[in-house]
Protein backbone atom coordinates (compact mmCIF):
# COMPACT_ATOMS: atom_id res chain seq x y z
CA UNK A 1 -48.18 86.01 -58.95
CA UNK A 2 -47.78 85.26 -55.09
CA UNK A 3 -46.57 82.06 -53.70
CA UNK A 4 -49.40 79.94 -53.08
CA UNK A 5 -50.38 80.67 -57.02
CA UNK A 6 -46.97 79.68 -57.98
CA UNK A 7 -46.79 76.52 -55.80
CA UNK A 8 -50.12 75.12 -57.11
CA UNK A 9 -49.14 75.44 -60.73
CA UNK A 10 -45.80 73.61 -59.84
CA UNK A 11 -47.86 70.79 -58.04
CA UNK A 12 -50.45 70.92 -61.19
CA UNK A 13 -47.32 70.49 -63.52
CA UNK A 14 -45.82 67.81 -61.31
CA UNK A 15 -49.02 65.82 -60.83
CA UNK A 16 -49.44 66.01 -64.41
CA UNK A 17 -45.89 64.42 -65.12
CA UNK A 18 -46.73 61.66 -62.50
CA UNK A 19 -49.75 61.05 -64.28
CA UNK A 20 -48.28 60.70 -67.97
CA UNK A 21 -45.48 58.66 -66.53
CA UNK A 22 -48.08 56.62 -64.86
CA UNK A 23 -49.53 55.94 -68.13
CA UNK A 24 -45.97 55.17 -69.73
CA UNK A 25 -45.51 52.56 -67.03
CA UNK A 26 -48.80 51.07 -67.57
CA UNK A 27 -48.75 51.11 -71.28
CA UNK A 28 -45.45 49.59 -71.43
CA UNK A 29 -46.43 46.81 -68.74
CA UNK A 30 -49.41 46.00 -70.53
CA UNK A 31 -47.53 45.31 -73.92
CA UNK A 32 -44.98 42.67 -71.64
CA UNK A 33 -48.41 41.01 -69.78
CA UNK A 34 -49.41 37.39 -71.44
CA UNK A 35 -52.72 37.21 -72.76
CA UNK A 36 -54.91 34.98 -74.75
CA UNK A 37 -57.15 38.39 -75.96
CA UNK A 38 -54.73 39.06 -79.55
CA UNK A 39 -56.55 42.46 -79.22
CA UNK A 40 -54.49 43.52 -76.17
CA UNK A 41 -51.32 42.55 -77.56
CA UNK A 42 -49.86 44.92 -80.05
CA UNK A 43 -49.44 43.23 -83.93
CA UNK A 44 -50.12 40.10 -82.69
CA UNK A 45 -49.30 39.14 -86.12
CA UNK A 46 -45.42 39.09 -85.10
CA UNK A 47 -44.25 35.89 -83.34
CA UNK A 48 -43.11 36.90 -79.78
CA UNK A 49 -40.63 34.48 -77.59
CA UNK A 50 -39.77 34.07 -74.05
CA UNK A 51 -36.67 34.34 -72.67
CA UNK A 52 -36.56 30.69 -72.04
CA UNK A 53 -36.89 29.88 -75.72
CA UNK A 54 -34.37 32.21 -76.33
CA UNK A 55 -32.23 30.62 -74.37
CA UNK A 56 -32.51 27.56 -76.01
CA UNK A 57 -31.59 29.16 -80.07
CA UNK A 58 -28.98 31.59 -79.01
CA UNK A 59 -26.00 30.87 -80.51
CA UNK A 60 -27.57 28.20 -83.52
CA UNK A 61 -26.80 28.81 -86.81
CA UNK A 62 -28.93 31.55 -88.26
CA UNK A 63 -30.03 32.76 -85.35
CA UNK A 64 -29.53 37.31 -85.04
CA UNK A 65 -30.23 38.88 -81.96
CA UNK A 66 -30.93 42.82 -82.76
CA UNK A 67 -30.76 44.97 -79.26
CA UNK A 68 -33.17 47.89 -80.94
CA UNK A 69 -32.70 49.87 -78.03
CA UNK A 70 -32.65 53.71 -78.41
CA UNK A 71 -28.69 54.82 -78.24
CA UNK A 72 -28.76 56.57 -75.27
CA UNK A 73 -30.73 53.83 -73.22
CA UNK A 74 -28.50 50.78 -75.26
CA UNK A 75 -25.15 52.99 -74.01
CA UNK A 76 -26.57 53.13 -70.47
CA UNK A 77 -27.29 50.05 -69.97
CA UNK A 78 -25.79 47.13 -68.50
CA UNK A 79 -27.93 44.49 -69.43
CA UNK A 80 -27.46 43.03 -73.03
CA UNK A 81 -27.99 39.95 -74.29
CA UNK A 82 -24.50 38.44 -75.32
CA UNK A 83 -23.68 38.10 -78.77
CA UNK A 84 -27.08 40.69 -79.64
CA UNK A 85 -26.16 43.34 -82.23
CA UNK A 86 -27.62 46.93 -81.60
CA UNK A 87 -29.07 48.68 -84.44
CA UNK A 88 -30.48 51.90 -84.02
CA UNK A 89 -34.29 51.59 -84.44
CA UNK A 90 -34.84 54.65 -86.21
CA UNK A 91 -33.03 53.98 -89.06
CA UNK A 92 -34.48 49.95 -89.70
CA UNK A 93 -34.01 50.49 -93.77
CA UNK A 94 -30.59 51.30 -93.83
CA UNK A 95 -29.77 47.76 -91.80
CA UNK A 96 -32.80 45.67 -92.34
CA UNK A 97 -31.43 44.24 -95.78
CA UNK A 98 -27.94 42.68 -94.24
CA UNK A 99 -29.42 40.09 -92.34
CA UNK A 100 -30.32 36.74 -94.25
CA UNK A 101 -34.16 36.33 -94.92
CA UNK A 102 -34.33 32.49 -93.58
CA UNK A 103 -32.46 33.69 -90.50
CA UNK A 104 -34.59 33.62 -87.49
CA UNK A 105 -34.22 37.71 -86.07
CA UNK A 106 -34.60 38.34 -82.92
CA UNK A 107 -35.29 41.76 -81.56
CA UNK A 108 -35.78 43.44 -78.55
């Protein structure tokens, strides 16, 4: 295989992770955009917050914050929410049961 074969399927494999991570982003900024269409929001069944009303229960009595981060991202980061408690998101049954059911859970 010469060169210019080899630099085209590089630039075919690198446009093709621009264009999945290009879907990522937009799939991931749709879920965080408000809209009054339930159909674009994923389970629109679940109550969703913003960070202002947040704000205003953090802290209250029977109130849980759950940072459901991925390890590796909740490790790296450096923006938590203070007094949230990080549970690893792949393994909800074994930690879903300790919090009280009239508690209002919060996760993110």
């Amino acid at each position: 295989m010469g060169w210019k074969e080899k630099s085209l399927g590089g630039l075919i494999g690198a446009g093709f992770a621009v264009l999945l991570c290009l879907i990522a982003v937009s799939l991931v900024g749709g879920a965080t955009q408000k809209s009054t269409d339930d159909e674009a929001i994923p389970y629109p069944e679940i109550p969703r917050m913003t960070k202002e009303q947040l704000k205003e229960i953090i802290g209250k009595p029977g109130v849980v914050v759950l940072d459901c981060r991925p390890e590796e991202q909740w490790r790296a980061s450096e923006q938590v929410i203070p007094g949230a408690v990080h549970e690893n998101p792949m393994e909800v049954k074994s930690w879903a049961g300790k919090y009280a059911k009239d508690s209002t859970i919060v996760i993110y």
